[in-house]
C-alpha atoms as a PDB file:
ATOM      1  CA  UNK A   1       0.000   0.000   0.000  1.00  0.00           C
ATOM      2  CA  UNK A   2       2.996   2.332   0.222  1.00  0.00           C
ATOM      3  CA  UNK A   3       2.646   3.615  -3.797  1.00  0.00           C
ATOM      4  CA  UNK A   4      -0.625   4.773  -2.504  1.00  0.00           C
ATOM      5  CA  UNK A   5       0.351   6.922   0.760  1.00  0.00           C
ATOM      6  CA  UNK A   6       0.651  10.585   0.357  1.00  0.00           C
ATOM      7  CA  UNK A   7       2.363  13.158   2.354  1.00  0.00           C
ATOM      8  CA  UNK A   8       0.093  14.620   4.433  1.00  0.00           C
ATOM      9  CA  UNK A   9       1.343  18.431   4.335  1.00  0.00           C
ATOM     10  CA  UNK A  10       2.227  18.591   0.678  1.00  0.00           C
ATOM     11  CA  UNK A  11       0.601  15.396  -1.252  1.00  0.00           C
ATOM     12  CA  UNK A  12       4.095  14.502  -3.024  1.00  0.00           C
ATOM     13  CA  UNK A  13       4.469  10.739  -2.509  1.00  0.00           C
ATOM     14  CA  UNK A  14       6.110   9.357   0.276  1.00  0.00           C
ATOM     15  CA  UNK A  15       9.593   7.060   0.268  1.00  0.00           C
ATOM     16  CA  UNK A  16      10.068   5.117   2.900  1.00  0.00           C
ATOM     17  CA  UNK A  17      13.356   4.880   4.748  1.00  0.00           C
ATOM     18  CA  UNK A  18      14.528   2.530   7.714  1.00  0.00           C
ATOM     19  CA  UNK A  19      12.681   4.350  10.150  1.00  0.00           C
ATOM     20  CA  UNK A  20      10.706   6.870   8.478  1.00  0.00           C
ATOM     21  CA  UNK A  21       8.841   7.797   5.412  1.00  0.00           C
ATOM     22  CA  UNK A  22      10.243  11.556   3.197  1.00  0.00           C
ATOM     23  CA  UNK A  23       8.509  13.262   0.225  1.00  0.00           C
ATOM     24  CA  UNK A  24      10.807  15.508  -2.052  1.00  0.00           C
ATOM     25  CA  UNK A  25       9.661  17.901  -0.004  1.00  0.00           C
ATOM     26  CA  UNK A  26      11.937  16.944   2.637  1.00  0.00           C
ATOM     27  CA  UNK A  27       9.159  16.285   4.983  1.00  0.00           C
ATOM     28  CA  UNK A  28       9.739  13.201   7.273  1.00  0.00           C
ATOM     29  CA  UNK A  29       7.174  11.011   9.386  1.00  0.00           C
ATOM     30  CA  UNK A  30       7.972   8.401  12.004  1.00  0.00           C
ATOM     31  CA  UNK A  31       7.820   4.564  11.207  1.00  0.00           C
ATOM     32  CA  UNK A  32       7.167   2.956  14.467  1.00  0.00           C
ATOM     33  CA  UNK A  33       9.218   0.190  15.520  1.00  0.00           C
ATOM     34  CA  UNK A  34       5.705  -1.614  15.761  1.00  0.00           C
ATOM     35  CA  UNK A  35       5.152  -1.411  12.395  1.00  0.00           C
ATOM     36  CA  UNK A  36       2.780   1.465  11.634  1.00  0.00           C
ATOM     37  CA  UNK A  37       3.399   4.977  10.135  1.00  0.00           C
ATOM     38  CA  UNK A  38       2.445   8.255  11.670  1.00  0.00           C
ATOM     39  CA  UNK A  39       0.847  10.597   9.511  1.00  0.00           C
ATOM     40  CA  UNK A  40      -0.866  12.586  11.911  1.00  0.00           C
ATOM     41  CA  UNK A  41      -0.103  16.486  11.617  1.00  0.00           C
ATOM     42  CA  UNK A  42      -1.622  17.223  15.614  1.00  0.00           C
ATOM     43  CA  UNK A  43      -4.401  19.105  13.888  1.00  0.00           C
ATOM     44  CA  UNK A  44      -7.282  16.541  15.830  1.00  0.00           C
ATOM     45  CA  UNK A  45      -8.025  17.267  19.160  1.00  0.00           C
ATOM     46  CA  UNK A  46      -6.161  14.170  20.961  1.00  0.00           C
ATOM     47  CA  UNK A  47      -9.198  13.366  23.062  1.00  0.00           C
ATOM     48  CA  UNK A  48     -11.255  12.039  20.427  1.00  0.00           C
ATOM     49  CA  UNK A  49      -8.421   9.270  19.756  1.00  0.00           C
ATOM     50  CA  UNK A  50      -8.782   5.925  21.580  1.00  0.00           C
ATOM     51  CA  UNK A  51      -6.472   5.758  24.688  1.00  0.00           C
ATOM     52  CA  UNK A  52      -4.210   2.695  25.227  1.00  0.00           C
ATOM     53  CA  UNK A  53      -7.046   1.476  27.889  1.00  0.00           C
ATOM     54  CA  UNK A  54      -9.590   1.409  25.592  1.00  0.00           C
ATOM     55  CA  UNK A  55      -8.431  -0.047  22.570  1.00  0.00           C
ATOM     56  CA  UNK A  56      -7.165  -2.655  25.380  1.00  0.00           C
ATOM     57  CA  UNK A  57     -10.388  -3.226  26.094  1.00  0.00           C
ATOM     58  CA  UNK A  58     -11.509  -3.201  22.879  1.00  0.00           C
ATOM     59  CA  UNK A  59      -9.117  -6.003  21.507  1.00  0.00           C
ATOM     60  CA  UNK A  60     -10.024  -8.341  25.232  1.00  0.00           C
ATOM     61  CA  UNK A  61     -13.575  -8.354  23.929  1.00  0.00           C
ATOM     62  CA  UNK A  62     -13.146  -8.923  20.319  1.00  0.00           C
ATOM     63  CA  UNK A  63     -11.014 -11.801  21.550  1.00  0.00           C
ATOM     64  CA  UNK A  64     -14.081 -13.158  23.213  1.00  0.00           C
ATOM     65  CA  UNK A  65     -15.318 -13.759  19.332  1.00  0.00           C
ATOM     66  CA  UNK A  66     -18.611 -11.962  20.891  1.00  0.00           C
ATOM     67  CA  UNK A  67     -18.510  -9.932  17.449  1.00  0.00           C
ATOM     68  CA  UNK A  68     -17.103 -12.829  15.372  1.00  0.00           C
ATOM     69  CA  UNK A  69     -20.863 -12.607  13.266  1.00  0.00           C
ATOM     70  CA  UNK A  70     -20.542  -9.588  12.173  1.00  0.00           C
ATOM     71  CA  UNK A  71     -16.758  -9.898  11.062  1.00  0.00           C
ATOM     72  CA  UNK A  72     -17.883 -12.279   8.992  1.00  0.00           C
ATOM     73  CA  UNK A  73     -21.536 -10.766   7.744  1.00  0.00           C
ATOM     74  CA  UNK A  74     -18.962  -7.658   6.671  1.00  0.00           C
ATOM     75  CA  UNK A  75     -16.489 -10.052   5.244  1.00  0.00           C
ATOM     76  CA  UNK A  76     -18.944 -12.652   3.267  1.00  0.00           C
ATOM     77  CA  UNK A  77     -20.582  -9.357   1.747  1.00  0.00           C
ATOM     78  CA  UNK A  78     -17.447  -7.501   0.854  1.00  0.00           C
ATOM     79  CA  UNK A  79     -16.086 -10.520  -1.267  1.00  0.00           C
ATOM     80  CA  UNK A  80     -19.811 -10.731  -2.891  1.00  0.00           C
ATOM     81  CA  UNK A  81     -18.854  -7.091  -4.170  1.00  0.00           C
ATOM     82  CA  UNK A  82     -15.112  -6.712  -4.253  1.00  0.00           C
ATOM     83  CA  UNK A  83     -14.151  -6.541  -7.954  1.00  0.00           C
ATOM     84  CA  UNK A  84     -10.392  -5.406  -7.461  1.00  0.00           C
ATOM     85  CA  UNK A  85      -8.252  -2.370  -5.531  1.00  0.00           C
ATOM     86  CA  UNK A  86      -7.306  -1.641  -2.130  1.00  0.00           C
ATOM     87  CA  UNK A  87      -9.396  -2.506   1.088  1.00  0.00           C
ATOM     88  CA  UNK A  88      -8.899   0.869   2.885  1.00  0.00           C
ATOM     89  CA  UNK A  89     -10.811   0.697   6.339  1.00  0.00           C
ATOM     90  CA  UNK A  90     -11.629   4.132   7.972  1.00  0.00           C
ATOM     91  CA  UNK A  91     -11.012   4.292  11.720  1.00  0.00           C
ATOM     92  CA  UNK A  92     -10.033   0.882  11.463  1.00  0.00           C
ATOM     93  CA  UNK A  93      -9.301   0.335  15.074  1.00  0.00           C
ATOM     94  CA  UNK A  94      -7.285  -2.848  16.161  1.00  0.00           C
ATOM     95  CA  UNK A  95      -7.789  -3.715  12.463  1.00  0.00           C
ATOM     96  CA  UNK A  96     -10.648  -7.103  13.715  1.00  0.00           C
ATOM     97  CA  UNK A  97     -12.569  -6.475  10.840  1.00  0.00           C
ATOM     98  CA  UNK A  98     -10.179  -5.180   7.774  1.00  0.00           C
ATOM     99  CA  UNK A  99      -8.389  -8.514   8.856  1.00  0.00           C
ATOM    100  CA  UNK A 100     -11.469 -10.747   8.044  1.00  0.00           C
ATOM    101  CA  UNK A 101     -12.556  -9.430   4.763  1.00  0.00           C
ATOM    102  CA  UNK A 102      -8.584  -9.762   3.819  1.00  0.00           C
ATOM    103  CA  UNK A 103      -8.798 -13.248   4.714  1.00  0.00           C
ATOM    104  CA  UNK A 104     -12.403 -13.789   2.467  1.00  0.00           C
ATOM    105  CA  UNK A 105     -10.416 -11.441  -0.212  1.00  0.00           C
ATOM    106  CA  UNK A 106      -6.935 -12.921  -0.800  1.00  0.00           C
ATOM    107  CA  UNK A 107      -5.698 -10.817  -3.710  1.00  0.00           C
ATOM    108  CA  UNK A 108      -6.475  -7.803  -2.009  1.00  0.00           C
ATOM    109  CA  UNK A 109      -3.868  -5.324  -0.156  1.00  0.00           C
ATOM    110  CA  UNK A 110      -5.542  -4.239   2.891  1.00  0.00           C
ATOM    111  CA  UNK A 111      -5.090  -0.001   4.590  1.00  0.00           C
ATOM    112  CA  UNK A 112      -6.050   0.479   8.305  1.00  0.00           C
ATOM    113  CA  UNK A 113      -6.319   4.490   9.270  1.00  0.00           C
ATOM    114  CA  UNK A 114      -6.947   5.258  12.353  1.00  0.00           C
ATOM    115  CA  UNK A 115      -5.848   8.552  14.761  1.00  0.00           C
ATOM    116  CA  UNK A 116      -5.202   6.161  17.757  1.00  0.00           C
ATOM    117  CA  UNK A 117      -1.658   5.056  17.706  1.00  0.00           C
ATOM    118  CA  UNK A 118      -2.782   2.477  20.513  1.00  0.00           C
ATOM    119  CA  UNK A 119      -5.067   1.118  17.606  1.00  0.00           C
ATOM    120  CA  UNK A 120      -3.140   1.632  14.819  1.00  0.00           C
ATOM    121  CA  UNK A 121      -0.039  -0.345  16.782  1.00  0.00           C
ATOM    122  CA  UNK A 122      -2.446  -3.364  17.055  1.00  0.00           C
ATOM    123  CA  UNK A 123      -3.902  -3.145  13.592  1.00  0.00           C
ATOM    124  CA  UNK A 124      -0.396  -3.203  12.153  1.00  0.00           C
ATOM    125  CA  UNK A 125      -0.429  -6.689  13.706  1.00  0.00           C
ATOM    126  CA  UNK A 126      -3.366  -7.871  12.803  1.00  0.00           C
ATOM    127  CA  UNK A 127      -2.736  -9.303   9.356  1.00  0.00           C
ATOM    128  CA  UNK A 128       0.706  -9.392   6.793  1.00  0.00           C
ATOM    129  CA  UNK A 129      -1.129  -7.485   4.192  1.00  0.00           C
ATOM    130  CA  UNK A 130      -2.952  -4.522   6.437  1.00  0.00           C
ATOM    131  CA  UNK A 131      -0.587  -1.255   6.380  1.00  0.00           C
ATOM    132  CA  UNK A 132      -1.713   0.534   9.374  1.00  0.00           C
ATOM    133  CA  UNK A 133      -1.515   4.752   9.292  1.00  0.00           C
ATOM    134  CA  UNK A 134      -1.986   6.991  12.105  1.00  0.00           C
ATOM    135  CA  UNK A 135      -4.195   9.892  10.681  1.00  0.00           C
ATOM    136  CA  UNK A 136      -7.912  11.858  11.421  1.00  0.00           C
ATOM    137  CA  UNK A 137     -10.308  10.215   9.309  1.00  0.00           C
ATOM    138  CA  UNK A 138     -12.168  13.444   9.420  1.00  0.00           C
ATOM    139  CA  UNK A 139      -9.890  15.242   7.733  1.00  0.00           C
ATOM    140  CA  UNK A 140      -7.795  14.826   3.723  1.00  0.00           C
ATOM    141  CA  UNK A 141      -6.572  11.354   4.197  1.00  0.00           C
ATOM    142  CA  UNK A 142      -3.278  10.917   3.155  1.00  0.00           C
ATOM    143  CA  UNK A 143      -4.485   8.164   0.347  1.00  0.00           C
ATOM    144  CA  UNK A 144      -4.228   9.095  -3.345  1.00  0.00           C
ATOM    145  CA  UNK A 145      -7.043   9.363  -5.034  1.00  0.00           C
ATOM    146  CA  UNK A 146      -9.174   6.276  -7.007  1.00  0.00           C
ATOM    147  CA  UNK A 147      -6.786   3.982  -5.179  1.00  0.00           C
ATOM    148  CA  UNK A 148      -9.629   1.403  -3.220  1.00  0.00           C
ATOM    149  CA  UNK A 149     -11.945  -0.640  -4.687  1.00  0.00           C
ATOM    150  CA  UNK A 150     -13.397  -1.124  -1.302  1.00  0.00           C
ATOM    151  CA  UNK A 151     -13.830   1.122   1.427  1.00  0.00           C
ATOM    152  CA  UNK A 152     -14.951  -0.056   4.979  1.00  0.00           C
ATOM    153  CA  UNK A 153     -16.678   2.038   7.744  1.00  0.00           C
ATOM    154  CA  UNK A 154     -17.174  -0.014  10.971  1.00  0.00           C
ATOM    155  CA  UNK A 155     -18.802   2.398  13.797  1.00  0.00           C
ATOM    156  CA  UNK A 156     -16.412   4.702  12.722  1.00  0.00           C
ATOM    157  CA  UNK A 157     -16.884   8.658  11.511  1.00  0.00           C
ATOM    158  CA  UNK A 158     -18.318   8.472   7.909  1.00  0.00           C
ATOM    159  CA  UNK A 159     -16.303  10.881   5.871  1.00  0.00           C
ATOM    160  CA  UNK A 160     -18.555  10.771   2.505  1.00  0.00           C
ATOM    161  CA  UNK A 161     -15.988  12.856   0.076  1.00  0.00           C
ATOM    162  CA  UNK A 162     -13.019  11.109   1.338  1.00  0.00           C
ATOM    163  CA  UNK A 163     -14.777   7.737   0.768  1.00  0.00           C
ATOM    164  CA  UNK A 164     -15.490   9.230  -2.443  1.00  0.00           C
ATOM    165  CA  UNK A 165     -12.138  10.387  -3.319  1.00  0.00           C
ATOM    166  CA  UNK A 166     -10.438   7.537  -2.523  1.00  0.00           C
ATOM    167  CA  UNK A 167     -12.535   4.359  -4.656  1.00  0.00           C
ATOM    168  CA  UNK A 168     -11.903   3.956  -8.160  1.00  0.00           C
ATOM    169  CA  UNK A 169     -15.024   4.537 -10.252  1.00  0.00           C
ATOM    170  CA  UNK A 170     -17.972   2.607  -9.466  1.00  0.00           C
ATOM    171  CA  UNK A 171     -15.958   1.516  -5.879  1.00  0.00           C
ATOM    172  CA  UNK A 172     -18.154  -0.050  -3.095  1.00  0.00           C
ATOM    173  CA  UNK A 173     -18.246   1.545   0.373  1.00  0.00           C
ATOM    174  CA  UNK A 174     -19.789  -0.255   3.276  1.00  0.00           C
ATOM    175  CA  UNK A 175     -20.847   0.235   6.138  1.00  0.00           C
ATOM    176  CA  UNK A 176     -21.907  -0.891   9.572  1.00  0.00           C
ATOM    177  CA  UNK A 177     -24.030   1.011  12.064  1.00  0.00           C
ATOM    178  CA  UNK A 178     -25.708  -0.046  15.039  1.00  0.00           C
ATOM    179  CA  UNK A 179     -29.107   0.042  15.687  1.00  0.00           C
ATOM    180  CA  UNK A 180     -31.141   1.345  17.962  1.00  0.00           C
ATOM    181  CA  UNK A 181     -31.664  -2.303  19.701  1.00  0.00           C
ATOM    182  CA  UNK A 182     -27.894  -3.134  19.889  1.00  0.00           C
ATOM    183  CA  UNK A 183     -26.242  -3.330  23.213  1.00  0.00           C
ATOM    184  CA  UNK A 184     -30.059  -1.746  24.166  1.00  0.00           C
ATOM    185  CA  UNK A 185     -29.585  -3.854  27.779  1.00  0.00           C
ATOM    186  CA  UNK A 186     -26.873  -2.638  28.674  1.00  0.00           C
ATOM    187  CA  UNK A 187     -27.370   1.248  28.220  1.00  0.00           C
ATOM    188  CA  UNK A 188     -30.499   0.185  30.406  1.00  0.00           C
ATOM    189  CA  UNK A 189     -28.723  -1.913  33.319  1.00  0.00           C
ATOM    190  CA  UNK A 190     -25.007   0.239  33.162  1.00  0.00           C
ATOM    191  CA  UNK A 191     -25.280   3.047  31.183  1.00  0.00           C
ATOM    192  CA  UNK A 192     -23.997   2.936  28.342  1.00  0.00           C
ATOM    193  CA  UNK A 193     -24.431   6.234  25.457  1.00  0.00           C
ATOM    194  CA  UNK A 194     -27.326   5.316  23.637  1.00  0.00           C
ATOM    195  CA  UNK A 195     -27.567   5.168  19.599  1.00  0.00           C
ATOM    196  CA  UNK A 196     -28.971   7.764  17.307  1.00  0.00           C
ATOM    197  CA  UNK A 197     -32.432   7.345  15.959  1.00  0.00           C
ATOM    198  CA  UNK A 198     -31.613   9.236  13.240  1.00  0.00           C
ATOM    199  CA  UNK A 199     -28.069   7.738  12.618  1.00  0.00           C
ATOM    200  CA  UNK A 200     -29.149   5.803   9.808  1.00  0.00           C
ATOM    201  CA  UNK A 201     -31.306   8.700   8.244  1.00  0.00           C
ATOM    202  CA  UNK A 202     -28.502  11.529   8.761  1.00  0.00           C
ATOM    203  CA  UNK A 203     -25.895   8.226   6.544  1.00  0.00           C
ATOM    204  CA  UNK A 204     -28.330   8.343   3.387  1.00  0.00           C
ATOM    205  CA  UNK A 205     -28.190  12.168   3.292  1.00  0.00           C
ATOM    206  CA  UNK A 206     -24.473  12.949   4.007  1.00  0.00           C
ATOM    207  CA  UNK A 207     -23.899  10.359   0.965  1.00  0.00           C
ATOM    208  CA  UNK A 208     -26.531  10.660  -1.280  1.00  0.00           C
ATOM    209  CA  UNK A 209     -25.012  12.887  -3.818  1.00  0.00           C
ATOM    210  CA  UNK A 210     -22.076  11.142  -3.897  1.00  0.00           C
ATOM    211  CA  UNK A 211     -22.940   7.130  -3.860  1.00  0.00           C
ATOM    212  CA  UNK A 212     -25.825   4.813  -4.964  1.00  0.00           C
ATOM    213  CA  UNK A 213     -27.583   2.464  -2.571  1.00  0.00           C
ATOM    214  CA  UNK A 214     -27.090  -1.096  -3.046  1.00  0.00           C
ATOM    215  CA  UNK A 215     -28.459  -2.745  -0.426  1.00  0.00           C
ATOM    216  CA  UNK A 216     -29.006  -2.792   3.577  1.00  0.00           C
ATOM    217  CA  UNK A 217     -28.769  -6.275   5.775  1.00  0.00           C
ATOM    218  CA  UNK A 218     -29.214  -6.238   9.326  1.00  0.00           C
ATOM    219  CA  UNK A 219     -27.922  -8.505  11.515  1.00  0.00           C
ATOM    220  CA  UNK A 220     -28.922  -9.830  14.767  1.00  0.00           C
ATOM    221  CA  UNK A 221     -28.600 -11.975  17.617  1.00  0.00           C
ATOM    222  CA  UNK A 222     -28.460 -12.481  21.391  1.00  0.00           C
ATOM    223  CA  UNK A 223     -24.376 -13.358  23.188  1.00  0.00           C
ATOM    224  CA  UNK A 224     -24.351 -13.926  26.640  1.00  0.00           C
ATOM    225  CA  UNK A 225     -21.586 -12.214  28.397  1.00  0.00           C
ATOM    226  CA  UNK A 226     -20.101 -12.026  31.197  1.00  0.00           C
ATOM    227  CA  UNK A 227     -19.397  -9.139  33.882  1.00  0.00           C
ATOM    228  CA  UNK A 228     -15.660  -9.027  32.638  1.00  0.00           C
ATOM    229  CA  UNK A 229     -16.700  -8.783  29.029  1.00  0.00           C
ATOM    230  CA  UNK A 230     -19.639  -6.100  30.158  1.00  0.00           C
ATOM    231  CA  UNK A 231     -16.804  -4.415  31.596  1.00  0.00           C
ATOM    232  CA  UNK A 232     -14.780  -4.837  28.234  1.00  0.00           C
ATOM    233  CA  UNK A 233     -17.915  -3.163  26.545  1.00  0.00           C
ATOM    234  CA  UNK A 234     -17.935   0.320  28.852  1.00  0.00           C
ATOM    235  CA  UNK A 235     -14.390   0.453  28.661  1.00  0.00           C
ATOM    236  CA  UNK A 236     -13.994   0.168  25.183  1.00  0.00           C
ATOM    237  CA  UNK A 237     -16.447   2.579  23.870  1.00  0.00           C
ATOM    238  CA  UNK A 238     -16.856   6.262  23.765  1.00  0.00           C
ATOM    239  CA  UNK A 239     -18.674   5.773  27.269  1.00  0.00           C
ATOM    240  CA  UNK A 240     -15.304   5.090  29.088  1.00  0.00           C
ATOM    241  CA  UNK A 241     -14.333   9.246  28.680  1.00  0.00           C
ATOM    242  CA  UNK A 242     -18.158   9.860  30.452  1.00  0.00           C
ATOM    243  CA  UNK A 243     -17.718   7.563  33.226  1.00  0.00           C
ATOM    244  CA  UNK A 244     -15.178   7.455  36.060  1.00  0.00           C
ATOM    245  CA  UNK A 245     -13.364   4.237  37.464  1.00  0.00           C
ATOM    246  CA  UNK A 246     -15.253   4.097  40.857  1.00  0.00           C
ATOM    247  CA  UNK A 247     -18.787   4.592  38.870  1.00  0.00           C
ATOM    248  CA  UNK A 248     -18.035   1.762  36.559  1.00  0.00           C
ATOM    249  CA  UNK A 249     -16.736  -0.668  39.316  1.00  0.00           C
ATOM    250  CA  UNK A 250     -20.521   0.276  40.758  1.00  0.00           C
ATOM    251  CA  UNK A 251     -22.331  -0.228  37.820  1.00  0.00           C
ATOM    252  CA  UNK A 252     -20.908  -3.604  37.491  1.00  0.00           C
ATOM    253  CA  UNK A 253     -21.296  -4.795  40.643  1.00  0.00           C
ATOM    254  CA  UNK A 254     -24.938  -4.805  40.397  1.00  0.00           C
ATOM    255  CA  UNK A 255     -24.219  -6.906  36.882  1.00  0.00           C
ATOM    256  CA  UNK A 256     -25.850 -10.997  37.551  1.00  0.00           C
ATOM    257  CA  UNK A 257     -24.114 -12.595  35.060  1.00  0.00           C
ATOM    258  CA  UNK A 258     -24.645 -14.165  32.544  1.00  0.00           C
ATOM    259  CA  UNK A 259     -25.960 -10.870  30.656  1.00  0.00           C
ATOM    260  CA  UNK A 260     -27.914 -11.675  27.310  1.00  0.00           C
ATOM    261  CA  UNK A 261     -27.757  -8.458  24.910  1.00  0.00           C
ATOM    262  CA  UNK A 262     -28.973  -7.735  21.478  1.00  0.00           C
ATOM    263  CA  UNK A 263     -26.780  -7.145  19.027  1.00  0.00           C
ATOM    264  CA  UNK A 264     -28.195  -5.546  15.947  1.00  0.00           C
ATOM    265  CA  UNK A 265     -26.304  -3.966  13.353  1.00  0.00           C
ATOM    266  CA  UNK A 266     -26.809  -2.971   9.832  1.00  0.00           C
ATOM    267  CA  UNK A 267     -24.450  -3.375   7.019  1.00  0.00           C
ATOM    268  CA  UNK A 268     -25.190  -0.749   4.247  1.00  0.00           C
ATOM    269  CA  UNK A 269     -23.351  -1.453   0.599  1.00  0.00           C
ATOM    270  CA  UNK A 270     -23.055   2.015  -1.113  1.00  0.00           C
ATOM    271  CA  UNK A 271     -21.196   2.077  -4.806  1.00  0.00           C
ATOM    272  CA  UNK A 272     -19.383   5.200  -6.368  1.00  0.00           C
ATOM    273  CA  UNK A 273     -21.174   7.452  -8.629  1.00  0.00           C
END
């Protein structure tokens, strides 16, 4: 994926070094000696990247195979539409789900961007053929342009012209949102934020003018966890920067486990107009 990184100040392509990666420019970013590059210019607000603790959390629970499902919903409909690129997947945390639909999708070359260097560490790990990139997904990615044949978007921030930008002509972007009945028992018995009812709505709009609806599958079904893997669940989601330490240790002392949830979730296939 390296031919299709960009430098993120100047959009010259990027050579990489031993330990960094330079544009002709002469600017320089940091390779990690996990395996990831940095191309995060500070311009996002730091708080809105996953901490260490939380993507932590987050990779505990998704090693519980809890979510396993819907890896493999995503994956099993990706392959149905892949016909050739990049996989880029936007906000790609630990990299769970860009590393299924590479294993469904063998030819493909998979990109994991994400501002958390926490997750982006991880996701560089996650499979030989992910690249993992350390940028704001809100923001100009540092991708060239018409590079992906598939883009993923897995209860991450949906930037529409970036996912735009980014796929090759008639591209496919998917991507997965939760419902309004997923994790519903749990924002009932410990709190957790509760979903948009208008998510899905505000999704349609924001990419209307620039993609064509294919088709919408929900899934569903009912895990039981347990109070560790409850715990995984506040800690892991935007509710851990809402709730201190003490008030989760209360909230989960009242859990009687084992906790049936819902999880519902709906996989939307867009294409590139």
């Amino acid at each position: 994926m390296w031919d299709a990184l960009v430098c993120p100040i100047c959009d010259e392509g990027l050579v990489r070094m031993p330990t960094s990666a330079r544009c002709r420019n002469g600017h320089s970013f940091d390779i990690a000696r996990q395996g990831y590059l940095n191309l995060s210019t500070g311009r996002a607000a730091p708080r809105s990247a996953d901490t260490a603790a939380m993507v932590q959390a987050r990779a505990a629970f998704l090693a519980t195979g809890h979510f396993r499902p819907l890896a493999h919903a995503l994956a099993e409909r990706a392959a149905s539409l892949y016909e050739g690129g990049s996989v880029i997947d936007a906000g790609a945390g630990t990299g769970y789900h860009l590393a299924a639909v590479l294993d469904r999708i063998p030819s493909a070359e998979g990109l994991a961007l994400d501002l958390s260097k926490f997750a982006a560490r991880r996701a560089a790990r996650a499979h030989p053929r992910i690249t993992a990139v350390v940028t704001d997904v809100w923001g100009r990615w540092p991708v060239r342009g018409g590079r992906a044949g598939l883009v993923l978007d897995v209860f991450a921030p949906r930037n529409g012209p970036e996912f735009h930008r980014v796929l090759r002509p008639g591209g496919v972007l998917l991507v997965m949102t939760p419902t309004t009945d997923h994790l519903r028992e749990l924002r009932e018995h410990v709190g957790l934020l509760s979903v948009d009812e208008r998510k899905d709505a505000r999704l349609a709009d924001r990419l209307g003018e620039l993609f064509e609806p294919v088709d919408v599958e929900e899934h569903r079904y009912t895990p039981a966890l347990s109070k560790d893997d409850v715990e995984h669940v506040i800690r892991m989601g935007p509710s851990a920067h809402h709730l201190e330490d003490a008030e989760i240790r209360e909230r989960l002392d009242a859990v009687v486990e084992p906790v049936k949830v819902t999880v519902s979730v709906l996989v939307s296939a867009y294409r590139a107009r």
